[in-house]
Protein backbone atom coordinates (compact mmCIF):
# COMPACT_ATOMS: atom_id res chain seq x y z
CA UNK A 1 86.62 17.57 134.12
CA UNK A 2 83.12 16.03 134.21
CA UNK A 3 81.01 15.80 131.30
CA UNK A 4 78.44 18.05 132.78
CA UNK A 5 80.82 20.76 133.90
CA UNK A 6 81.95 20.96 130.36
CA UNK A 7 78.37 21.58 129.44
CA UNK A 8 78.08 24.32 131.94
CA UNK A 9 81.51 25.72 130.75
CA UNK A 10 80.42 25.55 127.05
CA UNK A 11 77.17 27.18 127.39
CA UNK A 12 78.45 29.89 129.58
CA UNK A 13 81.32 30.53 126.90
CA UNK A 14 78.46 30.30 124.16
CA UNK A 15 76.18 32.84 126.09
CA UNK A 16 79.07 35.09 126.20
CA UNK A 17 79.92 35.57 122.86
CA UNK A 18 76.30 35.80 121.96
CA UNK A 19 75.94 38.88 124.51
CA UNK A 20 78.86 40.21 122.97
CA UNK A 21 77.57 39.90 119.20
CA UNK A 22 75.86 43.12 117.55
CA UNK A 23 74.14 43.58 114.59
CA UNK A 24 75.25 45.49 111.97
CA UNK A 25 74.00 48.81 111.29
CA UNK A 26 70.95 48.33 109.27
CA UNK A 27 70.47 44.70 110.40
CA UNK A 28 67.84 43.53 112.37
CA UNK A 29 69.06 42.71 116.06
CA UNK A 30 69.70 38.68 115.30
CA UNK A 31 67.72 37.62 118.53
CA UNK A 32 64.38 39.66 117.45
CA UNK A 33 64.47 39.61 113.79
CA UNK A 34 61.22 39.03 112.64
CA UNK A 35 59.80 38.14 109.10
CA UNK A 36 56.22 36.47 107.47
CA UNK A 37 53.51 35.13 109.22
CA UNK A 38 55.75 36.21 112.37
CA UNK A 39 56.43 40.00 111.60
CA UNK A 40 52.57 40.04 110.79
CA UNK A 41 50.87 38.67 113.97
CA UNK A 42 53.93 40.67 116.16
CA UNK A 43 52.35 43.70 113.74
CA UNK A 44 48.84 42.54 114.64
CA UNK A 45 49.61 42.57 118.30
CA UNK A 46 50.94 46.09 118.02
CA UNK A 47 54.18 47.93 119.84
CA UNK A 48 56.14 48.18 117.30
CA UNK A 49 57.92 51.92 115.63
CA UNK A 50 57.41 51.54 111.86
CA UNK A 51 59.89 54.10 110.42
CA UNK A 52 58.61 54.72 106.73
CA UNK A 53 61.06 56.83 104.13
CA UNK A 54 58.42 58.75 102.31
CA UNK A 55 56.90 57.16 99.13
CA UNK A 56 58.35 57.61 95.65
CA UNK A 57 59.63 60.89 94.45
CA UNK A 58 61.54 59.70 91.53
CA UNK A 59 65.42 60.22 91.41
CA UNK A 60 66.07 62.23 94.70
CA UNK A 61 67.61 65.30 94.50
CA UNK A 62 68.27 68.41 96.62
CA UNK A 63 65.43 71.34 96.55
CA UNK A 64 66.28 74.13 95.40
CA UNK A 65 66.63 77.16 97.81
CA UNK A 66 64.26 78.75 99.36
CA UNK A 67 62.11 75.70 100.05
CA UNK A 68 58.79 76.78 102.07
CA UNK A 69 57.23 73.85 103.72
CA UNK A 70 53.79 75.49 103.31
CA UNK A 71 54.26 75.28 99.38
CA UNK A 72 54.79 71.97 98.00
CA UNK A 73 55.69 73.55 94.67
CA UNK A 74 59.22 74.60 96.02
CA UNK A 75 59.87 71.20 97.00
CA UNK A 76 60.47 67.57 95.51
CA UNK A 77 57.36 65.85 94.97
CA UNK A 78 55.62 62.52 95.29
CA UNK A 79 55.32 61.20 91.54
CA UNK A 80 52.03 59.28 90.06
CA UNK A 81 54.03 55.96 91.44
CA UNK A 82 54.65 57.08 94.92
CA UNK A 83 50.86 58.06 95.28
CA UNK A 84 50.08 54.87 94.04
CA UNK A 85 52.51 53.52 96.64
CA UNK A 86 51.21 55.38 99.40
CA UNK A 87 47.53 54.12 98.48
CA UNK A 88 48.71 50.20 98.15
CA UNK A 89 50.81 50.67 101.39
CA UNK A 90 47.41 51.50 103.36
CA UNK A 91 45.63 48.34 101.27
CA UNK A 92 47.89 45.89 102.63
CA UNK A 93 47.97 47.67 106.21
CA UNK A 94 44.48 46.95 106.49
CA UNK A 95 44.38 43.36 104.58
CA UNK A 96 46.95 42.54 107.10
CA UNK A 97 45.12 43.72 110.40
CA UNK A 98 48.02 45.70 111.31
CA UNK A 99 47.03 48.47 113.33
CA UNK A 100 48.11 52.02 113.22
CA UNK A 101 47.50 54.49 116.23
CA UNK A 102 49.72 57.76 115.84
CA UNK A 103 51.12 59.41 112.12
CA UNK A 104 53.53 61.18 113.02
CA UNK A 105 55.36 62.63 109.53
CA UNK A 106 58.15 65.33 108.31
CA UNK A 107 56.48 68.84 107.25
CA UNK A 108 57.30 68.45 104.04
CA UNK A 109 54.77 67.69 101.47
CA UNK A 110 56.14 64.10 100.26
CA UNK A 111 55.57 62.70 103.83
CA UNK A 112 52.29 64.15 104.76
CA UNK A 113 50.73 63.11 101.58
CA UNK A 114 51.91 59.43 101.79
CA UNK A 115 50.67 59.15 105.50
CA UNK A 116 47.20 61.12 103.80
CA UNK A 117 47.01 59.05 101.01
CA UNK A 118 47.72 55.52 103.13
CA UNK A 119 46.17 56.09 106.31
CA UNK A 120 43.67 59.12 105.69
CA UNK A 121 45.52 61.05 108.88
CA UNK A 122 48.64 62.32 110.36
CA UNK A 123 50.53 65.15 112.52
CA UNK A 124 53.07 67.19 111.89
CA UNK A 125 56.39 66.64 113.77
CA UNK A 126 59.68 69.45 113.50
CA UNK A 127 61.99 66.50 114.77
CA UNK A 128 61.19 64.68 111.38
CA UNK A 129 61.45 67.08 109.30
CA UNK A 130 64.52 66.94 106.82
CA UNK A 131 67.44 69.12 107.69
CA UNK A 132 69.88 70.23 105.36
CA UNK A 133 73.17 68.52 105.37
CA UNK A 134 75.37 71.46 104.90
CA UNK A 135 77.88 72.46 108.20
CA UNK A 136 76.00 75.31 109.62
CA UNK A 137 72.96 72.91 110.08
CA UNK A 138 75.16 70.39 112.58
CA UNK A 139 73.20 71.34 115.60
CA UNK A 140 70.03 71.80 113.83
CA UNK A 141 70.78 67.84 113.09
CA UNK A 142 71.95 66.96 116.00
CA UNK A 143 68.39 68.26 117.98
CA UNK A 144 66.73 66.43 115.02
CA UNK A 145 68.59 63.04 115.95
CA UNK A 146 67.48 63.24 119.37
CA UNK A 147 64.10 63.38 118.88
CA UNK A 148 63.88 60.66 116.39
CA UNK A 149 66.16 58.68 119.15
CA UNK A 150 63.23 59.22 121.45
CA UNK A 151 60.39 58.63 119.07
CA UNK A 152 61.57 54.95 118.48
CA UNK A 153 61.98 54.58 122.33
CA UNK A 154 58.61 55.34 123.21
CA UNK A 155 56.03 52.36 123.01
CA UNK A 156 53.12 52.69 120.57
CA UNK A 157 49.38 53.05 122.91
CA UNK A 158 48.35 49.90 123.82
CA UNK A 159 47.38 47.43 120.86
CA UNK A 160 48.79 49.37 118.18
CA UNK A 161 51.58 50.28 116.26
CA UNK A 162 53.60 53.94 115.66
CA UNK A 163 53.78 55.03 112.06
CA UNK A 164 56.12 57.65 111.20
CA UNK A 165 57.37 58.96 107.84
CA UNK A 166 60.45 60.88 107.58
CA UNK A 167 63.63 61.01 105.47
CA UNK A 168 66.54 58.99 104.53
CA UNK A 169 69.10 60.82 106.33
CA UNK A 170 67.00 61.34 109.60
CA UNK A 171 67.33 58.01 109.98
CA UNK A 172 70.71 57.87 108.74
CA UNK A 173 71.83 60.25 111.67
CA UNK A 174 70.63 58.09 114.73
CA UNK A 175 71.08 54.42 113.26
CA UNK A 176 73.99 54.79 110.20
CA UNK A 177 72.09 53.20 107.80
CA UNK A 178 70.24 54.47 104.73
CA UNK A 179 67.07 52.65 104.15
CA UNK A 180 67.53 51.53 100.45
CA UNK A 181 64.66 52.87 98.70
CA UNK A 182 61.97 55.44 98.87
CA UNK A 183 59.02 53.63 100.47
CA UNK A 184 60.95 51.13 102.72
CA UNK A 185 59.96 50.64 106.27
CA UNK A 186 62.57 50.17 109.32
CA UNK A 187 60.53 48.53 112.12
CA UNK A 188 61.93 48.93 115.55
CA UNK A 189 60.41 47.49 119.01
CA UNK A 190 60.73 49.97 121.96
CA UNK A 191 61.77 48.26 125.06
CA UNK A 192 59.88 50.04 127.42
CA UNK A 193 63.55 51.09 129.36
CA UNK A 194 64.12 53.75 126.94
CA UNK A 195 65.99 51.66 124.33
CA UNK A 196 64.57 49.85 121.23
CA UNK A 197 65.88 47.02 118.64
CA UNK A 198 65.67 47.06 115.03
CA UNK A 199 63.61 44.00 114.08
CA UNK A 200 62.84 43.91 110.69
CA UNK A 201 62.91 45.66 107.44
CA UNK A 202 60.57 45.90 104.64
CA UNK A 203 60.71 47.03 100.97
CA UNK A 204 57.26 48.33 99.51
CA UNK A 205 56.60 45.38 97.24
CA UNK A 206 57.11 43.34 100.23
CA UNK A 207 53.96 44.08 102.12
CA UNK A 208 51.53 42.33 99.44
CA UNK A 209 53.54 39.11 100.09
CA UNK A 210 52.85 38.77 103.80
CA UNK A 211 50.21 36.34 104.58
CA UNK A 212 46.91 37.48 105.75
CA UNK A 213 46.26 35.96 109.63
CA UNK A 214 43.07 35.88 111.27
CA UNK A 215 43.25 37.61 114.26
């Protein structure tokens, strides 16, 4: 066999297995993942889903029955460090260029308020709003899965980039990962065909160590 049909051979068998290789969940699809100076001027650029898990609450735990999500009282709270979370979050947003067009957020209190406090705006979504993991709420979670399925799909309008802030397990539900801590962001690129690609993921801290681009 010629050399150069064992080239051909080689980088068809290569190709292959490449197709054929998926991330893991929580992973950031190997062929997109994007990180520093990168992640920031893709961010710049816009298109991108950021998936927040609402600021810091403290230790989670479950609320308490009844919860009304017109009370913030009944539920679990941001805490003096997830406010001053929320606030740094929108500080680096803006040192960074990074441009937000729609806040979209969970009804309950925790998530408006750290879209409020970082961004100064937001609207109200059911689909992000937590849902109680018990067995009579299956369908309830199911709908709820759907619609975050379709938020990531749907590319950001033109030159800017989708915040929404949500839950742990809402996320959990479509992509079988748990984002690790209260605050973290999942950043997914819709490709336009309906589907998207997880492409990078980013601890609070982590924002005040990107480097600031011109644009």
């Amino acid at each position: 066999m010629c050399t150069s049909l064992r080239q051909v051979l080689w980088l068809l068998i290569v190709g292959a297995v490449l197709s054929l290789a998926h991330a893991a969940p929580g992973e950031p699809d190997p062929a997109l993942t994007l990180s520093g100076p990168h992640l920031v001027h893709a961010l710049q650029e816009g298109g991108y889903v950021i998936y927040f898990r609402h600021a810091d609450t403290g230790p989670p735990y479950p609320e308490r029955e009844p919860v009304d999500l017109q009370r913030c009282e009944t539920q679990r709270n941001l805490n003096d460090h997830g406010r001053a979370q929320a606030r740094d979050l929108g500080e680096q947003l803006r040192r960074l260029g990074i441009p937000v067009g729609d806040v979209l957020v969970s009804e309950f209190c925790r998530c408006w308020q750290t879209a409020e406090l970082a961004v100064g705006r937001y609207r109200k979504l059911h689909v992000l709003t937590g849902v109680s993991r018990d067995a009579a709420s299956v369908e309830k979670r199911e709908q709820a899965a759907a619609g975050l399925r379709e938020l990531l799909a749907t590319p950001p309008r033109s030159h800017t980039n989708t915040m929404l802030v949500s839950h742990g397990y809402n996320l959990f539900d479509v992509e079988q990962f748990l984002l690790s801590m209260q605050g973290e962001a999942a950043i997914y690129h819709p490709d336009g065909h309906g589907g998207y690609r997880l492409v990078a993921r980013v601890l609070p801290d982590d924002w005040a160590g990107l480097p600031q681009l011109a644009k």
